[in-house]
Protein backbone atom coordinates (compact mmCIF):
# COMPACT_ATOMS: atom_id res chain seq x y z
CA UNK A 1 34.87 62.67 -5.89
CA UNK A 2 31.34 64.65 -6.51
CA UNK A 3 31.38 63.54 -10.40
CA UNK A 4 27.22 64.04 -10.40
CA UNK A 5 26.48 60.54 -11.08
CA UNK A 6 23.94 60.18 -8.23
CA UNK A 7 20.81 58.26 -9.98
CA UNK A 8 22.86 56.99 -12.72
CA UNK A 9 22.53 53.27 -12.80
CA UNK A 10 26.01 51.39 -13.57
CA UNK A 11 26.96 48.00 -14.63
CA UNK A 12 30.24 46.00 -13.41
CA UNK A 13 30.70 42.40 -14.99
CA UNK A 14 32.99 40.13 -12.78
CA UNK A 15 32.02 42.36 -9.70
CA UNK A 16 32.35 39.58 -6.66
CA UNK A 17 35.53 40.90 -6.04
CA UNK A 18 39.24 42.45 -7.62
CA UNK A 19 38.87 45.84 -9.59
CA UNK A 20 35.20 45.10 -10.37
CA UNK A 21 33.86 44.83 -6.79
CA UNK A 22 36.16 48.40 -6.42
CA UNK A 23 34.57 49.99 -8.89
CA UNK A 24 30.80 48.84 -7.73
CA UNK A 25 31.57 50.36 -4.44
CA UNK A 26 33.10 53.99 -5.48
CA UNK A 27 29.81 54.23 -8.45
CA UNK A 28 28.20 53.37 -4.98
CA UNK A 29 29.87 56.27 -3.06
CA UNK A 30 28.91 58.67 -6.32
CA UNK A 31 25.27 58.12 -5.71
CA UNK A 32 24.62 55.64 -8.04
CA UNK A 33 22.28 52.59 -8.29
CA UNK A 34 24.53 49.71 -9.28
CA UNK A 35 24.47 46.05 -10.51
CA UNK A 36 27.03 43.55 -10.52
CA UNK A 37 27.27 40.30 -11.91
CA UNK A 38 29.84 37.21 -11.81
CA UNK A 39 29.68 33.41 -11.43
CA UNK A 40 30.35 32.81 -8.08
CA UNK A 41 27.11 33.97 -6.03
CA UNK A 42 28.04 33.75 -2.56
CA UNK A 43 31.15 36.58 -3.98
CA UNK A 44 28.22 38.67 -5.36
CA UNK A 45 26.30 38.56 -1.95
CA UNK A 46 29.27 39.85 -0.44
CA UNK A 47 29.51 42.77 -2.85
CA UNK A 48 25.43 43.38 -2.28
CA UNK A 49 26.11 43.75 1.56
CA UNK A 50 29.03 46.17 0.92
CA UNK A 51 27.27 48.27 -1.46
CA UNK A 52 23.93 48.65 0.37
CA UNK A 53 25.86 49.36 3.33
CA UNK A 54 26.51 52.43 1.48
CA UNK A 55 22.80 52.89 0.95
CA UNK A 56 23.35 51.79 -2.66
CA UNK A 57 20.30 50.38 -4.12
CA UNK A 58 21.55 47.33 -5.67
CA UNK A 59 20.91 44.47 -7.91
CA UNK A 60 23.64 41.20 -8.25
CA UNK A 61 22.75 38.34 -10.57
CA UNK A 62 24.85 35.10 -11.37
CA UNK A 63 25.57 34.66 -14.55
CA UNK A 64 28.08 33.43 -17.01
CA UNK A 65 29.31 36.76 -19.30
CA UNK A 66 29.76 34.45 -22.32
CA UNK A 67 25.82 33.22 -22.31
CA UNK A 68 24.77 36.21 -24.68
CA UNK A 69 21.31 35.37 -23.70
CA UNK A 70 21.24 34.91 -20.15
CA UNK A 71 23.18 38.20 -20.15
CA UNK A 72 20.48 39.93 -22.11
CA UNK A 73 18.00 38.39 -19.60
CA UNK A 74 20.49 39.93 -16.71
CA UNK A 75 20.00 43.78 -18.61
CA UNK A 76 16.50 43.28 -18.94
CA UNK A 77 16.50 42.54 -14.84
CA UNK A 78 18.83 45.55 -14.46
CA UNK A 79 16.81 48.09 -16.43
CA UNK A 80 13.73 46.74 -14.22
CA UNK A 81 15.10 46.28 -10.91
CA UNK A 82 16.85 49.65 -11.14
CA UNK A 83 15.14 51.71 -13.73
CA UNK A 84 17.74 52.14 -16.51
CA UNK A 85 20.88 51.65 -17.77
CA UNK A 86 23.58 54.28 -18.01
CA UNK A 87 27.33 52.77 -17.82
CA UNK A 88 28.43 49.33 -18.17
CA UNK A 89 32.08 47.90 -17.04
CA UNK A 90 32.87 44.86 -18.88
CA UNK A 91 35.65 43.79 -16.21
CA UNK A 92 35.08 40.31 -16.07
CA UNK A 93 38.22 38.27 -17.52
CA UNK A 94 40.51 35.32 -16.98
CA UNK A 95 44.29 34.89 -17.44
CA UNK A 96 45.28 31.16 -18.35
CA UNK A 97 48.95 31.09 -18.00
CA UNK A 98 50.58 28.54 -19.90
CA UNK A 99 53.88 28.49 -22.13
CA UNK A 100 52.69 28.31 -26.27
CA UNK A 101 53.55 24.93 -26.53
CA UNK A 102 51.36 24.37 -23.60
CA UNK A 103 48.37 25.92 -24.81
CA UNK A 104 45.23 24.12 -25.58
CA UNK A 105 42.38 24.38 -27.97
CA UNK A 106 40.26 24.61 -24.58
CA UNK A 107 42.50 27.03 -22.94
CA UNK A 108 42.65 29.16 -26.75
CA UNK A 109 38.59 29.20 -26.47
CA UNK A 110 37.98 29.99 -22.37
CA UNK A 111 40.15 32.70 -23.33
CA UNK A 112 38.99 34.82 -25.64
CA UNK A 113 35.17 33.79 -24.98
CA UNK A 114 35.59 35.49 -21.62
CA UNK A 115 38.23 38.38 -22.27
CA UNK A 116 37.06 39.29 -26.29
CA UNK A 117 34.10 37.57 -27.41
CA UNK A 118 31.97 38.50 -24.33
CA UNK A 119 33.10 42.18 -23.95
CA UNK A 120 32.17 42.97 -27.63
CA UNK A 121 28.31 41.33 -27.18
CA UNK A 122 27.89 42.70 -24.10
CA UNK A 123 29.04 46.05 -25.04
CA UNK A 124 27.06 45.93 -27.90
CA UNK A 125 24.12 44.81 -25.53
CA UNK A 126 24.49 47.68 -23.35
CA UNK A 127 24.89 50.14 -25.99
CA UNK A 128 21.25 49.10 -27.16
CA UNK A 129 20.02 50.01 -24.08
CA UNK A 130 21.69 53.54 -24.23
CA UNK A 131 20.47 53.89 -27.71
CA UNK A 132 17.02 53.49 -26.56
CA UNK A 133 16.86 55.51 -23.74
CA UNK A 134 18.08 58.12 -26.18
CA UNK A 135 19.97 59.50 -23.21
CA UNK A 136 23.31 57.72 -24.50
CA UNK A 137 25.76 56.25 -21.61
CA UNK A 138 29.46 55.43 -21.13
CA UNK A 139 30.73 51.84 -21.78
CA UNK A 140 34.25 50.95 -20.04
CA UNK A 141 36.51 48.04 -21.15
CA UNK A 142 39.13 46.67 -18.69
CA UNK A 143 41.90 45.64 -20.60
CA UNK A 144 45.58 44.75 -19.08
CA UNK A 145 48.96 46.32 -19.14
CA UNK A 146 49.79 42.86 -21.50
CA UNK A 147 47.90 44.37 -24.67
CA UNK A 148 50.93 47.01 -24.07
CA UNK A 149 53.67 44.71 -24.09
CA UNK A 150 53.18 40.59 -23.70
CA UNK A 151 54.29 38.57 -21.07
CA UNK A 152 55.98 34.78 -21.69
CA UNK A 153 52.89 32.37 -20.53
CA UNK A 154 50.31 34.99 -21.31
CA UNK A 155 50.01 34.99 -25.53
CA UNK A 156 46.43 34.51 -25.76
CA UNK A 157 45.55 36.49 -22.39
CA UNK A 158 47.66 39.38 -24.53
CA UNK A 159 46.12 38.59 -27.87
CA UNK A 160 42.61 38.94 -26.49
CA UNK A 161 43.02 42.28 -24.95
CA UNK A 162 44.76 43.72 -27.81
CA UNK A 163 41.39 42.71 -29.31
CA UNK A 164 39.71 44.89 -26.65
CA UNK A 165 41.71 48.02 -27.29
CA UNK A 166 40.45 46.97 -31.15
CA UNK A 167 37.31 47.10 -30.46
CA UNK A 168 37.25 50.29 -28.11
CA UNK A 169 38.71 52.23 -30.65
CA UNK A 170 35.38 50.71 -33.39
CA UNK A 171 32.84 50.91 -31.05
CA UNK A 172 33.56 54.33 -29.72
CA UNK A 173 33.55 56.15 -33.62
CA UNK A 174 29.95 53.72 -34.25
CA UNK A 175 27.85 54.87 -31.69
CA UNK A 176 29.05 58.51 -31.24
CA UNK A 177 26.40 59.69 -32.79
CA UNK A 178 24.08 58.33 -29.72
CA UNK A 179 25.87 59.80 -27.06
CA UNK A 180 27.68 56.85 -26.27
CA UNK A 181 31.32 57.05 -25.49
CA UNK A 182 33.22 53.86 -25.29
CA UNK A 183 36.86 53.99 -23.63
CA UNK A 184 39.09 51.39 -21.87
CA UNK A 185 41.33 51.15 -19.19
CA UNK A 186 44.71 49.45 -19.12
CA UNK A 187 45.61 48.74 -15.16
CA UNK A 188 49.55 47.83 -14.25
CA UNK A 189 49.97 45.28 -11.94
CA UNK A 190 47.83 45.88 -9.28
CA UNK A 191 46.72 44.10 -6.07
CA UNK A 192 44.38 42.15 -7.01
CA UNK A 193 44.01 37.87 -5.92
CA UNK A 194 45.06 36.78 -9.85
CA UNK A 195 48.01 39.33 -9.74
CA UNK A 196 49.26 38.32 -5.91
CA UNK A 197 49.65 35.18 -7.45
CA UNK A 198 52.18 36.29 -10.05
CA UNK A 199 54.45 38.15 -8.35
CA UNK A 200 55.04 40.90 -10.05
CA UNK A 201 58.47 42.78 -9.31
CA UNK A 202 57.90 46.70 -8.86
CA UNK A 203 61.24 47.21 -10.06
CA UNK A 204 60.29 48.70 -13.88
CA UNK A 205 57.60 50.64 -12.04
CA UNK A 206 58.34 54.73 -11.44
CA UNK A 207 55.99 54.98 -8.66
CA UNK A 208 58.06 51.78 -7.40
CA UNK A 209 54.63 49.86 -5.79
CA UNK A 210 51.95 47.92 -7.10
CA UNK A 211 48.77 49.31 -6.80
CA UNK A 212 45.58 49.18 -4.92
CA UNK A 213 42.03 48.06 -6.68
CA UNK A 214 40.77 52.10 -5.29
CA UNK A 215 43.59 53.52 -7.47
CA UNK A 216 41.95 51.56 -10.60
CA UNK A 217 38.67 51.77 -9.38
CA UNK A 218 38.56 55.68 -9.41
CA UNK A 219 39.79 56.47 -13.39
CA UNK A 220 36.75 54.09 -13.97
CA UNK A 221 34.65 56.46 -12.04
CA UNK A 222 35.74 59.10 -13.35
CA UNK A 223 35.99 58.29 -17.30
CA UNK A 224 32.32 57.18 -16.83
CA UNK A 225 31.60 60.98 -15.38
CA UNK A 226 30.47 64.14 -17.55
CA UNK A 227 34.16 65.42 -16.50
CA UNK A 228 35.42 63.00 -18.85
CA UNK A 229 32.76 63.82 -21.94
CA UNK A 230 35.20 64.39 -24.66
CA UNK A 231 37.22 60.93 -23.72
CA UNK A 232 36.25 58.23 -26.07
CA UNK A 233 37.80 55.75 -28.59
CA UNK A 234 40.80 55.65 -26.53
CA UNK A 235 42.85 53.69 -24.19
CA UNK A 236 44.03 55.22 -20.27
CA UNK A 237 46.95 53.45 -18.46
CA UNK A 238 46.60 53.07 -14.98
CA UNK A 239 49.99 51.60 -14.05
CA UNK A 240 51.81 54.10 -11.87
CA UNK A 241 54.81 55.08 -14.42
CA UNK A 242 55.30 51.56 -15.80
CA UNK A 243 58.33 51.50 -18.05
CA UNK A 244 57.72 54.78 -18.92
CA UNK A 245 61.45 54.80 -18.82
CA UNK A 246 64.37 52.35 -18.81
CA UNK A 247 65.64 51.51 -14.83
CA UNK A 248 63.07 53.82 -13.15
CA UNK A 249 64.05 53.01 -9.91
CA UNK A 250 67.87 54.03 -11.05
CA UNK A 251 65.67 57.83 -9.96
CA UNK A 252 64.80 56.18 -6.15
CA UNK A 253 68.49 55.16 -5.61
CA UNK A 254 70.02 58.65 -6.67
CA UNK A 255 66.92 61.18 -5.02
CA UNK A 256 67.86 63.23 -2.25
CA UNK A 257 65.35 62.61 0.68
C-alpha cells in the first residue's frame, strides 16, 4: 500500500497465526521492523521465517499476554532488539463458548484476563514507550463483531470486548496529548482456524462471503499509517456489509447479472 511506515517498528500480540500473523506480514511488506509474540513457539517460528523472508528484521518471543511482567520484559527486548517502539496490536484473544448456565468461574477469568485485562496493561505498557520516545505511536485493539451484537454461547467473549471498545474510546482522549492515537477494529466473521470452527452462515452478510485474514490485516495497516492521523477513540468494522440491512442477500437473488 506505500503508507511510509518503512523503519517503524510494530507490535502484534497473538501473532503465530489468524489475523495477527496477517497483520505481521503486511507491517512487513510496509517496510517495517516487526515483533510478534504468542504462546505457542514453534507458531511464532513459523511467523519469523515468513516475515524475514520478506527481509523483515524480526523479533518473536513466547510469552503469556496476561503475565504483565514478562510482557514488560518482552517490550524491553523489543525496543532493544529492534530499536523502538512505534505501534502495538493487542490481537491476542480467546473465545470460550459455552451456554450461561455452563459457564465457569475458570472459564469467566481465562476470559477476560486474555481478551480485557491484558489489552488494557499492555496498551498502557506500550503507550509508555511512545510517551518516552516523545515521538507518540498508534495502539490497535482487535475487538469482534460480538461487542456489536452477542451471540448465544459467547456472553463473556461479548462482555469482554465491549470492554475493549470501552477502553479504546478512554485511552484514545488520555494520551492524545502524546501523539498517541488509540483505535480498534471490529472484524466480521472471517477465515480464521477459531471462526472455521463455528460455521458461520454468510447469509446476513451484503458482500455474501466470509472474509480473508489480508482483508483484516490491511485496515490494521492502514489505521496504524499517517493516512489515518485524525482516526482515534473510535471503533472500524471490518465485516463486509454485516447486517447493515435486514435479508441482504434478498439484493443477490433479485440483481441483474
Amino acid at each position: 500500500m506505500n503508507l511510509n511506515l518503512e523503519g517503524k517498528v510494530a507490535v502484534i500480540t497473538g501473532g503465530g497465526a489468524g489475523i495477527g500473523k496477517a497483520a505481521a506480514l503486511e507491517f512487513a511488506r510496509e517496510g517495517c521492523h516487526v515483533a510478534v509474540c504468542g504462546r505457542t513457539l514453534s507458531k511464532l517460528e513459523e511467523t519469523r521465517k515468513e516475515l524475514e523472508s520478506l527481509n523483515c528484521k524480526a523479533y518473536i518471543e513466547a510469552v503469556d499476554v496476561t503475565d504483565i511482567s514478562a510482557m514488560e520484559s518482552f517490550a524491553a527486548n523489543v525496543v532493544k532488539n529492534l530499536g523502538g517502539l512505534d505501534i502495538w496490536v493487542n490481537n491476542a484473544g480467546v473465545a470460550l463458548p459455552r451456554r450461561i448456565g455452563e459457564v465457569t468461574e475458570e472459564d469467566w477469568d481465562t476470559m477476560m484476563s486474555i481478551n480485557l485485562k491484558a489489552v488494557f496493561f499492555n496498551a498502557r505498557l506500550a503507550a509508555r514507550y511512545m510517551k518516552g520516545s516523545k515521538k507518540g505511536g498508534t495502539i490497535i485493539n482487535i475487538s469482534s463483531y460480538a461487542s456489536v451484537i452477542p451471540n448465544p454461547t459467547r456472553a463473556v467473549y461479548a462482555i469482554s470486548k465491549i470492554g475493549v471498545n470501552s477502553l479504546t474510546r478512554t485511552f484514545a482522549a488520555e494520551y492524545a496529548p502524546y501523539g498517541i492515537r488509540v483505535v480498534a477494529v471490529v472484524p466480521g466473521s472471517t477465515e480464521t482456524e477459531m471462526n472455521r470452527l463455528l460455521k458461520n452462515p454468510v447469509d446476513n452478510m451484503a458482500m455474501n462471503r466470509h472474509g480473508e485474514v489480508s482483508e483484516i490485516a490491511q485496515p490494521i495497516v492502514f489505521l496504524a499509517s499517517a493516512a489515518s492521523s485524525y482516526i482515534t477513540g473510535t471503533t472500524l468494522e471490518v465485516s463486509g456489509g454485516k447486517l447493515c440491512v435486514q435479508r441482504p442477500l434478498s439484493c443477490w437473488e433479485t440483481s441483474n447479472p
